[in-house]
PDB file of N, CA and C in Angstrom:
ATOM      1  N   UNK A   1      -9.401   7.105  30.766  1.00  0.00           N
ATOM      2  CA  UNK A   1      -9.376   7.842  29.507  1.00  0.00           C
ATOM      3  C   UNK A   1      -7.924   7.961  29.086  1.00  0.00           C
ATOM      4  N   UNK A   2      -7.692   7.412  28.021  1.00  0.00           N
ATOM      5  CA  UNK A   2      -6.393   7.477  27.305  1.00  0.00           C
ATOM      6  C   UNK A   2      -5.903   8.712  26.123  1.00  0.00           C
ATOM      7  N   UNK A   3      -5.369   9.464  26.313  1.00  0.00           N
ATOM      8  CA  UNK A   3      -5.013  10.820  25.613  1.00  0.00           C
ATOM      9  C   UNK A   3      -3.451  11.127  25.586  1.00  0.00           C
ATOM     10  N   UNK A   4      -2.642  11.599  24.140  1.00  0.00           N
ATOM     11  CA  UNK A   4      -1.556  11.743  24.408  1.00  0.00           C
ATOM     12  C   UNK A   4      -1.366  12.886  23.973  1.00  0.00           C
ATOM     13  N   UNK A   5      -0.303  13.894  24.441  1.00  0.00           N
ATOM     14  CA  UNK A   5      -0.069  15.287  24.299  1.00  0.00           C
ATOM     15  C   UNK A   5       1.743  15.440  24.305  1.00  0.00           C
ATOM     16  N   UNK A   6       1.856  15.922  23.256  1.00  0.00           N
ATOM     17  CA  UNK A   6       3.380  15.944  22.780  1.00  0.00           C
ATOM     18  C   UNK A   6       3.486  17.964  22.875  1.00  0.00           C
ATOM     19  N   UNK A   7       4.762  18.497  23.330  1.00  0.00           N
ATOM     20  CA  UNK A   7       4.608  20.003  23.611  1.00  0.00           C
ATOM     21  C   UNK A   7       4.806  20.268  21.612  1.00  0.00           C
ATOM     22  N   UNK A   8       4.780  20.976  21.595  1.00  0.00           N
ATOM     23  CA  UNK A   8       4.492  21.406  20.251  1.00  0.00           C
ATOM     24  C   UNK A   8       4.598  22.990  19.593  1.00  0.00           C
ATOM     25  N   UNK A   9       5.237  24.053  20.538  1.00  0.00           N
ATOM     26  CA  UNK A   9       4.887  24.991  21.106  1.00  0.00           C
ATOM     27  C   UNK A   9       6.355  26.045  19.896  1.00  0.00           C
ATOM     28  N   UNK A  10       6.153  26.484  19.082  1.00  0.00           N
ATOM     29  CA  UNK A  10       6.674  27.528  18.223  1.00  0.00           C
ATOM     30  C   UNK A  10       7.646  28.196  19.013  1.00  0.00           C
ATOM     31  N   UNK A  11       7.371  28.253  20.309  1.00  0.00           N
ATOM     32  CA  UNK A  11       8.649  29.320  20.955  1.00  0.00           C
ATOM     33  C   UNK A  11       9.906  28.158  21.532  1.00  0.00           C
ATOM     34  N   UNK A  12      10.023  27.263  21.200  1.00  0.00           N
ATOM     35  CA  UNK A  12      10.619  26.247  21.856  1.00  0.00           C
ATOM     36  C   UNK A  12      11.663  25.236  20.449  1.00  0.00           C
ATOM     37  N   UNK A  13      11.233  25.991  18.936  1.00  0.00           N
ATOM     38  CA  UNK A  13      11.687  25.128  18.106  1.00  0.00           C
ATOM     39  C   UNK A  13      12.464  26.477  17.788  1.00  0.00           C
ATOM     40  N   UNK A  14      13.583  25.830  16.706  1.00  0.00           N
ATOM     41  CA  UNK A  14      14.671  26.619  15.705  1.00  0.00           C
ATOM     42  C   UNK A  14      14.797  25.809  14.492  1.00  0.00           C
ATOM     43  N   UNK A  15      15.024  26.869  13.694  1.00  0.00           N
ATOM     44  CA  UNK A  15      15.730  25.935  12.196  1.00  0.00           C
ATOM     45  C   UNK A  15      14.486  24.974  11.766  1.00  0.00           C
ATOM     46  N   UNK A  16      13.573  25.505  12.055  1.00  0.00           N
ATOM     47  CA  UNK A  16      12.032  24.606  11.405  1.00  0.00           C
ATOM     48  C   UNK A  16      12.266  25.040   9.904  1.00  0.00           C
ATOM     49  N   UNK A  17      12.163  23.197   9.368  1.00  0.00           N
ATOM     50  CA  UNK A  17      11.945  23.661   7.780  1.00  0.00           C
ATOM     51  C   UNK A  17      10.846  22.449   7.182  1.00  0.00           C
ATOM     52  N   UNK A  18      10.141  22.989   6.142  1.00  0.00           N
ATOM     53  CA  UNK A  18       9.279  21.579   6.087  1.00  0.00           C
ATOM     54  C   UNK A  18       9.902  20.912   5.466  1.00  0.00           C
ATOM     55  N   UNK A  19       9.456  19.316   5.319  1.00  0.00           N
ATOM     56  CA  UNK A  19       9.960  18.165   5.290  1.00  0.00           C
ATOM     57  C   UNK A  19       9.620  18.220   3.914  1.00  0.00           C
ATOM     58  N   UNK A  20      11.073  18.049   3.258  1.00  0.00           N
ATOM     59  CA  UNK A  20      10.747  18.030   1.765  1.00  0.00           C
ATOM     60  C   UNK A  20      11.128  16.237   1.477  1.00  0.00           C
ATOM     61  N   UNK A  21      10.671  15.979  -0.091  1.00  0.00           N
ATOM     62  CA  UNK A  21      10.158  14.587  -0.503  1.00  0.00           C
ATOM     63  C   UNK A  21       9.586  13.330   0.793  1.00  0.00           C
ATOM     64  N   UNK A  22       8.879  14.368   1.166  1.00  0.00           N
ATOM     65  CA  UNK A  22       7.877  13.549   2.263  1.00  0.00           C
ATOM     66  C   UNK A  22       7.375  12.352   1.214  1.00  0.00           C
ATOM     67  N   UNK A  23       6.624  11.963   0.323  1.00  0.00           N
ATOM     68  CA  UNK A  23       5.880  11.507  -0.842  1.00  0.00           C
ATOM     69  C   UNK A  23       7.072   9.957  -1.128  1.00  0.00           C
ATOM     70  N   UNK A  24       7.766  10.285  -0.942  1.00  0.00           N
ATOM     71  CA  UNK A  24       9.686   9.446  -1.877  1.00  0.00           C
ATOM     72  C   UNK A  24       9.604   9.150  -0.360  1.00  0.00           C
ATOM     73  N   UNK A  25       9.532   9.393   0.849  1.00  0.00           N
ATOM     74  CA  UNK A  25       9.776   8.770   2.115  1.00  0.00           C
ATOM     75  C   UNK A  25       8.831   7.700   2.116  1.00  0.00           C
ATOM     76  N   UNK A  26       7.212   8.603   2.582  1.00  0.00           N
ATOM     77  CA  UNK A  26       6.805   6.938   2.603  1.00  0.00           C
ATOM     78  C   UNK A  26       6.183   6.431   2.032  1.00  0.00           C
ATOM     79  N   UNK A  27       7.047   6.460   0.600  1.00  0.00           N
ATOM     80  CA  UNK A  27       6.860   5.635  -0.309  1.00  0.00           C
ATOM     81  C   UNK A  27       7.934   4.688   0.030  1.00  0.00           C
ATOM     82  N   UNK A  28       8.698   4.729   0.510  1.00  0.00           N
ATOM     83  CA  UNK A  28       9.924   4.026   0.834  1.00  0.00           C
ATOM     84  C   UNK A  28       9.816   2.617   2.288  1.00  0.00           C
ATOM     85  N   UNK A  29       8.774   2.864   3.105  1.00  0.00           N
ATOM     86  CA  UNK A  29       8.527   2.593   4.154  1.00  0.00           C
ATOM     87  C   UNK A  29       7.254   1.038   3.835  1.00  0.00           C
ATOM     88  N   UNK A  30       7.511   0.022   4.777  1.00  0.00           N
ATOM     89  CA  UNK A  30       6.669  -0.817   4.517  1.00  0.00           C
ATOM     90  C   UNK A  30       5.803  -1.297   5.648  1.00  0.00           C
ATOM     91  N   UNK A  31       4.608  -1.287   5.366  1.00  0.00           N
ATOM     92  CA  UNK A  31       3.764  -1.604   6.228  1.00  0.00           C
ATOM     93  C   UNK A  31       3.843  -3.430   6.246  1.00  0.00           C
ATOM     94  N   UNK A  32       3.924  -3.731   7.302  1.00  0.00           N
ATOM     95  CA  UNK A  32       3.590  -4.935   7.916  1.00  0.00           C
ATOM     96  C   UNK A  32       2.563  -5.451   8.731  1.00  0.00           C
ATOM     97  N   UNK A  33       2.449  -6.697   8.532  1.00  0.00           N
ATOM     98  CA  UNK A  33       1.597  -7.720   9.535  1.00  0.00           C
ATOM     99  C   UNK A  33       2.706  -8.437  10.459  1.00  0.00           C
ATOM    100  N   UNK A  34       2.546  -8.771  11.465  1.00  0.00           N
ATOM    101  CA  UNK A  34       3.429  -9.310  11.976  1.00  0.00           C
ATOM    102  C   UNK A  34       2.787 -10.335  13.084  1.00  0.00           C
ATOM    103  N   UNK A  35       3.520 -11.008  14.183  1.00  0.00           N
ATOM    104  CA  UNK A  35       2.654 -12.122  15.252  1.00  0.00           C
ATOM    105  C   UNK A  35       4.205 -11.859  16.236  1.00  0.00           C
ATOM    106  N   UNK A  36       3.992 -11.289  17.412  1.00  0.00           N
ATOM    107  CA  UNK A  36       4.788 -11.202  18.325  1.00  0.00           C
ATOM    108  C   UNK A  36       5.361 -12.512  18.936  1.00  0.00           C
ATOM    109  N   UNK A  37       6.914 -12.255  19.069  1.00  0.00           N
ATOM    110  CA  UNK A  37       7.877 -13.440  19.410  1.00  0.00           C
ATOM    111  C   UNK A  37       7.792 -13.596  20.885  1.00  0.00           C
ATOM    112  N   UNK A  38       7.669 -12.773  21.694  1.00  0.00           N
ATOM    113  CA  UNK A  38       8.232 -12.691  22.837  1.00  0.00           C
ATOM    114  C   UNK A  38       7.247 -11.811  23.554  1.00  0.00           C
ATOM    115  N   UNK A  39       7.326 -11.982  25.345  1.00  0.00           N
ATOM    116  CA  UNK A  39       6.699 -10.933  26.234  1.00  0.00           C
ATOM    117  C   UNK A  39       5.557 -10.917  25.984  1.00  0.00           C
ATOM    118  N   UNK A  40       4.584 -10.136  26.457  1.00  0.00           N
ATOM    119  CA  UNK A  40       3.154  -9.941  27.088  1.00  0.00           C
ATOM    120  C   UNK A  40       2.227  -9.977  25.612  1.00  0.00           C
ATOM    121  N   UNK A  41       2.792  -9.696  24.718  1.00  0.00           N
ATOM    122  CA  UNK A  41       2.009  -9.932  23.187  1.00  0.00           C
ATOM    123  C   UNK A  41       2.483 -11.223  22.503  1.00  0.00           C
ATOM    124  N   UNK A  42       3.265 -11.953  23.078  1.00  0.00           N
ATOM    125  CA  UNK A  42       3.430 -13.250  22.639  1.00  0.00           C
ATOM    126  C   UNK A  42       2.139 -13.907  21.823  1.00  0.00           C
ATOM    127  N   UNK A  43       2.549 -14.177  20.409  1.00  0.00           N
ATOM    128  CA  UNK A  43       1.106 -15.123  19.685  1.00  0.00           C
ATOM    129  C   UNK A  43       0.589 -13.663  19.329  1.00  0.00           C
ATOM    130  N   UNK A  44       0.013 -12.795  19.917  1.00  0.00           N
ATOM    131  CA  UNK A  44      -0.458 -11.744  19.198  1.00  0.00           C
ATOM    132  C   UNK A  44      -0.567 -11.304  17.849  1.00  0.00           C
ATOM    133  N   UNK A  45      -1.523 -10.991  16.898  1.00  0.00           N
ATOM    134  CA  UNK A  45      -1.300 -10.078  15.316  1.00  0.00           C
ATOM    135  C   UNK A  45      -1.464  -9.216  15.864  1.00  0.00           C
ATOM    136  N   UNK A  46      -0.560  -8.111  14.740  1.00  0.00           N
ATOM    137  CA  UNK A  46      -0.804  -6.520  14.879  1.00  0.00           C
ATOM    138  C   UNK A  46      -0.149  -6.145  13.458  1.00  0.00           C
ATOM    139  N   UNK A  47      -0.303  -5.015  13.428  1.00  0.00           N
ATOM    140  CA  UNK A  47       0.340  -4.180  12.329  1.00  0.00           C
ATOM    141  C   UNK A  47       1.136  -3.168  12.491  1.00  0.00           C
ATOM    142  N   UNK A  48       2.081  -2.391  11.706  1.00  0.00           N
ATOM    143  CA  UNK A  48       3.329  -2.001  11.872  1.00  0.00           C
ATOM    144  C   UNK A  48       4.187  -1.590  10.926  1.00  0.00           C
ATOM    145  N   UNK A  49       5.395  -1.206  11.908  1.00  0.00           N
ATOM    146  CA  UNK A  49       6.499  -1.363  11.067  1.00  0.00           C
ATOM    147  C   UNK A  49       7.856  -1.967  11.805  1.00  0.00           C
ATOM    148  N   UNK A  50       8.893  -2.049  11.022  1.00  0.00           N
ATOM    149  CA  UNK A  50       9.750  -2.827  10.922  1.00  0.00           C
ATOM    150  C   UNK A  50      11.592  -1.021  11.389  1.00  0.00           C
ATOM    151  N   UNK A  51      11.591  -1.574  12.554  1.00  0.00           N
ATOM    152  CA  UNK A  51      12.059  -0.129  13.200  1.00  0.00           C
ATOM    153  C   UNK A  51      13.574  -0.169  12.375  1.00  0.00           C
ATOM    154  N   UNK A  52      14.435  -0.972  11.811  1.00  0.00           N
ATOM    155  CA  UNK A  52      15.410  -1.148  11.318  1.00  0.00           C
ATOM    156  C   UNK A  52      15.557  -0.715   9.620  1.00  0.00           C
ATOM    157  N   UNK A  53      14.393  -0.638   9.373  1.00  0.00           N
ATOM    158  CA  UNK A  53      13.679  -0.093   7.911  1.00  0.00           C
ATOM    159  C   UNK A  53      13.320   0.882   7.843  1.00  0.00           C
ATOM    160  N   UNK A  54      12.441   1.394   8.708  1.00  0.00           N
ATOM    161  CA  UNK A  54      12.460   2.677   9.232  1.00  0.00           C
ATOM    162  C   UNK A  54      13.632   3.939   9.563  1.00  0.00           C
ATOM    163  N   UNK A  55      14.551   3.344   9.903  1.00  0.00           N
ATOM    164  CA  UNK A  55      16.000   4.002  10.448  1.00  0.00           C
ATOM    165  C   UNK A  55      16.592   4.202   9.245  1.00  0.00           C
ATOM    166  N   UNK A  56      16.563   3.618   7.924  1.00  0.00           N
ATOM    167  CA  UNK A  56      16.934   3.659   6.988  1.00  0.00           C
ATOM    168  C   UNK A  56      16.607   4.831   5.974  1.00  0.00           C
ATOM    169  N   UNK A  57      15.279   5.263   6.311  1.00  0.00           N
ATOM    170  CA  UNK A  57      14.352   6.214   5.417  1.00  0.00           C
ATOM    171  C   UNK A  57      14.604   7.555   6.798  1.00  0.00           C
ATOM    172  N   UNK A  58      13.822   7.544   7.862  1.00  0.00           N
ATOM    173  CA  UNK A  58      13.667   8.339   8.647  1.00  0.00           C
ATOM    174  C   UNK A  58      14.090   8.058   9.636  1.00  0.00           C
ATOM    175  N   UNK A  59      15.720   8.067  10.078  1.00  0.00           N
ATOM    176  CA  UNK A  59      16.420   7.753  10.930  1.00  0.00           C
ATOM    177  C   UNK A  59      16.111   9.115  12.317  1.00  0.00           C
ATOM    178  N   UNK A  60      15.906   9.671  12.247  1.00  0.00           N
ATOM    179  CA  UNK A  60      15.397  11.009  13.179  1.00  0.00           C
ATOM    180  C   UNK A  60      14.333  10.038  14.198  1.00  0.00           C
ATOM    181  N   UNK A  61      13.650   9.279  13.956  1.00  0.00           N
ATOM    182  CA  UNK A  61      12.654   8.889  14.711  1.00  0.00           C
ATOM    183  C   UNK A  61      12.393   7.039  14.907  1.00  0.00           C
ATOM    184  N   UNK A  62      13.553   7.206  15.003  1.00  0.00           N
ATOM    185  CA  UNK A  62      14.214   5.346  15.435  1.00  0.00           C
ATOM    186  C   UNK A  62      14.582   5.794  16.906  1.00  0.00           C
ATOM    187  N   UNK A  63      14.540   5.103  18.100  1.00  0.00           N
ATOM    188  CA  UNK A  63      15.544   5.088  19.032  1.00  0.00           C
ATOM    189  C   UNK A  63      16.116   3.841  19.755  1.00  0.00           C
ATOM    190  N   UNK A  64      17.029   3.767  20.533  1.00  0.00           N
ATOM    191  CA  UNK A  64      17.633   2.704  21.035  1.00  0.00           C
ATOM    192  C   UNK A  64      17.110   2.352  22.480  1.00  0.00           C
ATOM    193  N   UNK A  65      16.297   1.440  22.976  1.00  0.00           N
ATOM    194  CA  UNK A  65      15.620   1.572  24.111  1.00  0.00           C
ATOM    195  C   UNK A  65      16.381   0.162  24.936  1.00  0.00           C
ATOM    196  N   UNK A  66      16.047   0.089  26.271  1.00  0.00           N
ATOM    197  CA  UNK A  66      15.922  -1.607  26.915  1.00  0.00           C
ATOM    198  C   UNK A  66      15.161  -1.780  27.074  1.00  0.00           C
ATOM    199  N   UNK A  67      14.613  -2.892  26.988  1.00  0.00           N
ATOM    200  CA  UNK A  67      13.321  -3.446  27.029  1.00  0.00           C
ATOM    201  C   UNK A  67      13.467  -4.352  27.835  1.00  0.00           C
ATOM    202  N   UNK A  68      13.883  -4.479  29.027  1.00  0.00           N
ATOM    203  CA  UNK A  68      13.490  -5.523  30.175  1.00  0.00           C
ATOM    204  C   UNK A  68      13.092  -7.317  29.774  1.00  0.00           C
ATOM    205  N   UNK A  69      11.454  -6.393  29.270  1.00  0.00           N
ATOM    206  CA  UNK A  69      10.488  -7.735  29.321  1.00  0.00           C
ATOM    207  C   UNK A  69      11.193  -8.721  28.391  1.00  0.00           C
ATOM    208  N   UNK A  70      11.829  -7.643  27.148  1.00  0.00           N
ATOM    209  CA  UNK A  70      11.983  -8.679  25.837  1.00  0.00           C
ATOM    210  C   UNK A  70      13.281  -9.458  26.148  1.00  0.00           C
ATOM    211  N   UNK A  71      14.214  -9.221  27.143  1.00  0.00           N
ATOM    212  CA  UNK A  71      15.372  -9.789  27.387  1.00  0.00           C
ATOM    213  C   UNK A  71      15.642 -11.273  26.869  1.00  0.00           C
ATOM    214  N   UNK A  72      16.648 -11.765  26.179  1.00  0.00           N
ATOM    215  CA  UNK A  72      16.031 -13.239  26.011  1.00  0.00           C
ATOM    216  C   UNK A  72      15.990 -13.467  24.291  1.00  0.00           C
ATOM    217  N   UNK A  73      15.604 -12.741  23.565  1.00  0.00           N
ATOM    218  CA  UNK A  73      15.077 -13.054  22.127  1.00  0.00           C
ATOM    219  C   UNK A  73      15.851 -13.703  21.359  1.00  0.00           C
ATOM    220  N   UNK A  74      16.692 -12.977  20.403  1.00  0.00           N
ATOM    221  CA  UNK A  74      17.765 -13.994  19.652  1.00  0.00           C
ATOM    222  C   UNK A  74      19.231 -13.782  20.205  1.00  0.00           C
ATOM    223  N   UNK A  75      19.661 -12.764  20.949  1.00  0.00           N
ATOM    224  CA  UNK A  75      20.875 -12.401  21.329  1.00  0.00           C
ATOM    225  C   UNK A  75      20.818 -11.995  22.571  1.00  0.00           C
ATOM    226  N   UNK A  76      21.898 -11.843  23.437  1.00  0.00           N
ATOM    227  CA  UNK A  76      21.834 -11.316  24.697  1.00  0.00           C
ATOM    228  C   UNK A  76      22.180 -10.070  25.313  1.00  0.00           C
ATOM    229  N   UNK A  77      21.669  -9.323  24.207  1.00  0.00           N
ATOM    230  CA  UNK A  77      21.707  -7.750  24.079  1.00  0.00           C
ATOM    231  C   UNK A  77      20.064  -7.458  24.652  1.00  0.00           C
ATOM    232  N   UNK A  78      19.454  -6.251  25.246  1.00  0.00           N
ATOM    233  CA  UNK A  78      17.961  -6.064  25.695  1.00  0.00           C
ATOM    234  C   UNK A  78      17.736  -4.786  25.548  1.00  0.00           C
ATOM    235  N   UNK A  79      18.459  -4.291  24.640  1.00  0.00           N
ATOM    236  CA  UNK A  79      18.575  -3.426  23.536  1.00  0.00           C
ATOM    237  C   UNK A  79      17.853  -3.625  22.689  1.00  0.00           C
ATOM    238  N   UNK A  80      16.574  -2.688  22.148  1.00  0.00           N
ATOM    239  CA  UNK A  80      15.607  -2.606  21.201  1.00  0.00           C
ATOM    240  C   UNK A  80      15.291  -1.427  19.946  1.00  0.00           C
ATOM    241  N   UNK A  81      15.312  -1.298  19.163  1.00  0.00           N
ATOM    242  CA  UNK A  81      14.775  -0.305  18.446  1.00  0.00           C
ATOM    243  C   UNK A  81      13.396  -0.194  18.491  1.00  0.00           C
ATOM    244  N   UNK A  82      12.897   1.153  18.622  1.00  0.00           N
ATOM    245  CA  UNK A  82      11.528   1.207  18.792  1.00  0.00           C
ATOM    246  C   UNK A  82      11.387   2.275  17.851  1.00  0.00           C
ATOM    247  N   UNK A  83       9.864   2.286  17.590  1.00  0.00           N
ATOM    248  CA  UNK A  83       9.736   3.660  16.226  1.00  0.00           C
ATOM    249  C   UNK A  83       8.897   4.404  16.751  1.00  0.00           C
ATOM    250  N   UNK A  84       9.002   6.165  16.736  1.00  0.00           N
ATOM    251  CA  UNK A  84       8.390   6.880  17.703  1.00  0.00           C
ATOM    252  C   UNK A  84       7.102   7.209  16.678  1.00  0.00           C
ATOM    253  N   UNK A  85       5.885   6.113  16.384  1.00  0.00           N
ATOM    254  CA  UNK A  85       4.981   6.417  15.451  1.00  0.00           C
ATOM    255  C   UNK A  85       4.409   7.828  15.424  1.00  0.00           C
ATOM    256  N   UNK A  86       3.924   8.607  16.093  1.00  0.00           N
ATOM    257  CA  UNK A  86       3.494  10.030  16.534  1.00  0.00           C
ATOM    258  C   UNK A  86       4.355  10.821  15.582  1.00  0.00           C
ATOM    259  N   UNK A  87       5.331  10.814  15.122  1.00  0.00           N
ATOM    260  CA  UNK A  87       6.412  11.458  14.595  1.00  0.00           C
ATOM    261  C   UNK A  87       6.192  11.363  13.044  1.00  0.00           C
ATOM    262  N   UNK A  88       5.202  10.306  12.867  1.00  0.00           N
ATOM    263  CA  UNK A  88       4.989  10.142  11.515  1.00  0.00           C
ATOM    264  C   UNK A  88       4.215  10.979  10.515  1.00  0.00           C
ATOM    265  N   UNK A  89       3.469  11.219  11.451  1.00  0.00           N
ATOM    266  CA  UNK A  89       2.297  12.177  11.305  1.00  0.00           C
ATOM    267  C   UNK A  89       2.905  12.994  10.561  1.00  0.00           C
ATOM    268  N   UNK A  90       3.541  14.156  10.973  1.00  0.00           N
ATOM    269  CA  UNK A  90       4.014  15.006  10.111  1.00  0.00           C
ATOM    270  C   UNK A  90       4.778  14.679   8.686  1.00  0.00           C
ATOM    271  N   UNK A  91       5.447  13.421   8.729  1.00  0.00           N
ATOM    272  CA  UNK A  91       5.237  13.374   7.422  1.00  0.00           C
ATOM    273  C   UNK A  91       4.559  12.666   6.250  1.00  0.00           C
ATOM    274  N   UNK A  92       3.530  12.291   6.748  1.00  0.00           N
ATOM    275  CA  UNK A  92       2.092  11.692   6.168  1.00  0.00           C
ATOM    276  C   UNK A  92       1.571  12.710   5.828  1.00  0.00           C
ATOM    277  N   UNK A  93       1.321  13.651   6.474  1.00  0.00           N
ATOM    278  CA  UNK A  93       0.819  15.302   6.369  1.00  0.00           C
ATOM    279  C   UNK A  93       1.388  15.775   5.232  1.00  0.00           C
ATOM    280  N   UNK A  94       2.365  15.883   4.655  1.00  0.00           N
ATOM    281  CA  UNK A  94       3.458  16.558   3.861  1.00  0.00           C
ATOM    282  C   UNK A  94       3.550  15.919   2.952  1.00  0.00           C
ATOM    283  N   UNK A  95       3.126  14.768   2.861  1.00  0.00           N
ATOM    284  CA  UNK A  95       3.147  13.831   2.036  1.00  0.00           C
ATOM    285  C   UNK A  95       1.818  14.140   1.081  1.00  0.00           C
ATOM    286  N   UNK A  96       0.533  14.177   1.762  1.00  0.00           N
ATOM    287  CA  UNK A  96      -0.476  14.232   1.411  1.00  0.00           C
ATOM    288  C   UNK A  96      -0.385  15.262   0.529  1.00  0.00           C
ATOM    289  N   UNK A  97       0.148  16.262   0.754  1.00  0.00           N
ATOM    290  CA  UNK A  97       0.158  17.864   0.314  1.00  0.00           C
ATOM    291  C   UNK A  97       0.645  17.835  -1.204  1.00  0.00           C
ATOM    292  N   UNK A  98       2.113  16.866  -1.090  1.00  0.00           N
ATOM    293  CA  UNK A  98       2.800  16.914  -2.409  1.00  0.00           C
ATOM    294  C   UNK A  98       1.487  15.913  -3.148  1.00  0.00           C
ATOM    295  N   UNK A  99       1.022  14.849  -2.800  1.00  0.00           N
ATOM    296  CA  UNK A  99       0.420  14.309  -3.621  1.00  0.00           C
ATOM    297  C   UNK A  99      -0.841  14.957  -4.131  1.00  0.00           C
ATOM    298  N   UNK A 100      -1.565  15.813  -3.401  1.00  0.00           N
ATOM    299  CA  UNK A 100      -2.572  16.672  -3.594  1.00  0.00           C
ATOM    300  C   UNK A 100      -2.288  17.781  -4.408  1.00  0.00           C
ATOM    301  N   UNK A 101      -0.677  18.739  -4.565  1.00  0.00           N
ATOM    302  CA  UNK A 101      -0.692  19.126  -5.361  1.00  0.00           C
ATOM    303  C   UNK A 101       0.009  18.437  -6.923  1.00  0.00           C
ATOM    304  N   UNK A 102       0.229  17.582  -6.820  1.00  0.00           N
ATOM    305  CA  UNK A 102       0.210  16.807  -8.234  1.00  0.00           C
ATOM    306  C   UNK A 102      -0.999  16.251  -8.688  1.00  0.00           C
ATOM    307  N   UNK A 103      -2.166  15.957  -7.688  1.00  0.00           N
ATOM    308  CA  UNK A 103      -3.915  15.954  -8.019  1.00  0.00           C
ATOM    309  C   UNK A 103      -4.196  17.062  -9.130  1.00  0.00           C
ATOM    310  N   UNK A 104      -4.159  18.158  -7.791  1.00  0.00           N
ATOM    311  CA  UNK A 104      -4.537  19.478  -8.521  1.00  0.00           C
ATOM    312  C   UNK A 104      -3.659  19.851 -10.163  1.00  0.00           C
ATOM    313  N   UNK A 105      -2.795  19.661 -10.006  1.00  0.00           N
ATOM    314  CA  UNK A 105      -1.811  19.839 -11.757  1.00  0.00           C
ATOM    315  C   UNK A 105      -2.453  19.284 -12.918  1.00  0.00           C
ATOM    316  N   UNK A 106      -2.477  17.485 -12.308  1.00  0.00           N
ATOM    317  CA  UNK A 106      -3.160  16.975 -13.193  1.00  0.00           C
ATOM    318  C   UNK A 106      -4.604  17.202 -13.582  1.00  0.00           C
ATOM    319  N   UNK A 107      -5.346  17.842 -12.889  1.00  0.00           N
ATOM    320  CA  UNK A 107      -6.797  18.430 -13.477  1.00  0.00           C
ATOM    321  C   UNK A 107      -6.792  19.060 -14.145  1.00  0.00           C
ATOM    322  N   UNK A 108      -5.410  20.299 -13.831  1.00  0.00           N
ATOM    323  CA  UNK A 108      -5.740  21.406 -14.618  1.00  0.00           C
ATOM    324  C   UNK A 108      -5.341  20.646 -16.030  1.00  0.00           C
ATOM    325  N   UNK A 109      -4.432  19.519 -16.077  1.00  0.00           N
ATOM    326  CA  UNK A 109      -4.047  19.311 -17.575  1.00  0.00           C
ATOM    327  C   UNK A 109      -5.255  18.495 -18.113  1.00  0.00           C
ATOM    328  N   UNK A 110      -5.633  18.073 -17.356  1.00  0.00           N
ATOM    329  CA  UNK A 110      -6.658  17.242 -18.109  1.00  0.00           C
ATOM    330  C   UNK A 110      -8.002  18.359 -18.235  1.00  0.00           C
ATOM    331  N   UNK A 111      -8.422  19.520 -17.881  1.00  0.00           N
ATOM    332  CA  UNK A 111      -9.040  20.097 -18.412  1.00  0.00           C
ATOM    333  C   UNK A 111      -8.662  21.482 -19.461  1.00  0.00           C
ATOM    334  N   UNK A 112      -7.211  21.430 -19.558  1.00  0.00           N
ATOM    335  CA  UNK A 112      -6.830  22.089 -20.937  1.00  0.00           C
ATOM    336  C   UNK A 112      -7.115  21.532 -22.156  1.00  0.00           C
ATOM    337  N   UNK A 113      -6.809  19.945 -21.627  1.00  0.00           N
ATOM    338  CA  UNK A 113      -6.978  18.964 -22.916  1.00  0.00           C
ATOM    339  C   UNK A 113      -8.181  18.887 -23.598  1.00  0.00           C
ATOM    340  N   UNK A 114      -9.402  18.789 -22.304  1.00  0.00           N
ATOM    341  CA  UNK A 114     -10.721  19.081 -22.866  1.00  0.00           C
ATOM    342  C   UNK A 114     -10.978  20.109 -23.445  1.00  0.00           C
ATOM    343  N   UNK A 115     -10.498  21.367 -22.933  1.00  0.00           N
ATOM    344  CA  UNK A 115     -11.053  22.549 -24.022  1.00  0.00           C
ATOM    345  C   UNK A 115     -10.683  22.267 -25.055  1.00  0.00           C
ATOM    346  N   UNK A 116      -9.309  21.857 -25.325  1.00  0.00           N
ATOM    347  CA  UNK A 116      -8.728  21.649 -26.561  1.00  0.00           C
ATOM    348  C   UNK A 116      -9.681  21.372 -27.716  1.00  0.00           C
ATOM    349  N   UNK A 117     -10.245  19.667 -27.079  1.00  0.00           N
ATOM    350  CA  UNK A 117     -11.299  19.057 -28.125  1.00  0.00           C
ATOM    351  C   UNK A 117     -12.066  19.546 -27.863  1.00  0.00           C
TER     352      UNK A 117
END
């Protein structure tokens, strides 16, 4: 059974603020298809993102890893960027919110308009 659990715990954070133009972030962000170069997914499709593009928009949740397996690729660095997807969540969440309340705005205008006529 596969399950992941991140601590999450209110007595353990400071300086919490919500994530403003969540909406302008990932809108900014591009989803990909991709076919793995190297290591145990070699030939593989999957979907994604692109961790160097990512670092650009939401640099907080890029990190610099080694990757052993991938050693070898185009340079002789084994140094990787990886993207901590879990992290996204929250601002997909926040995202949703701003777009939901620009939903809600636009109803109300479009049912002023109707009373109108």
């Amino acid at each position: 059974i596969g399950y992941s659990s991140t601590i999450s715990d209110a007595r353990l954070k400071e300086d919490v603020e919500t994530i403003q133009s969540a909406s302008e972030k990932v809108s900014q962000l591009r989803g990909v298809e991709y076919t793995w170069k190297k290591g145990s997914r070699k030939g593989q499709r999957e979907i994604g993102l692109i961790a160097q593009e990512v670092e650009a928009v939401v640099p907080s949740i890029v990190r610099e890893k080694e990757l052993v397996a991938m050693s070898g690729l185009d340079d002789s660095s084994a140094s990787y960027k990886t993207v901590d997807y879990e992290k996204l969540i929250a601002l997909l969440i926040e995202s949703n919110k701003e777009q939901q309340e620009i939903i809600a705005q636009l109803e109300e205008r479009v049912i002023d308009l109707e009373n109108r006529l």
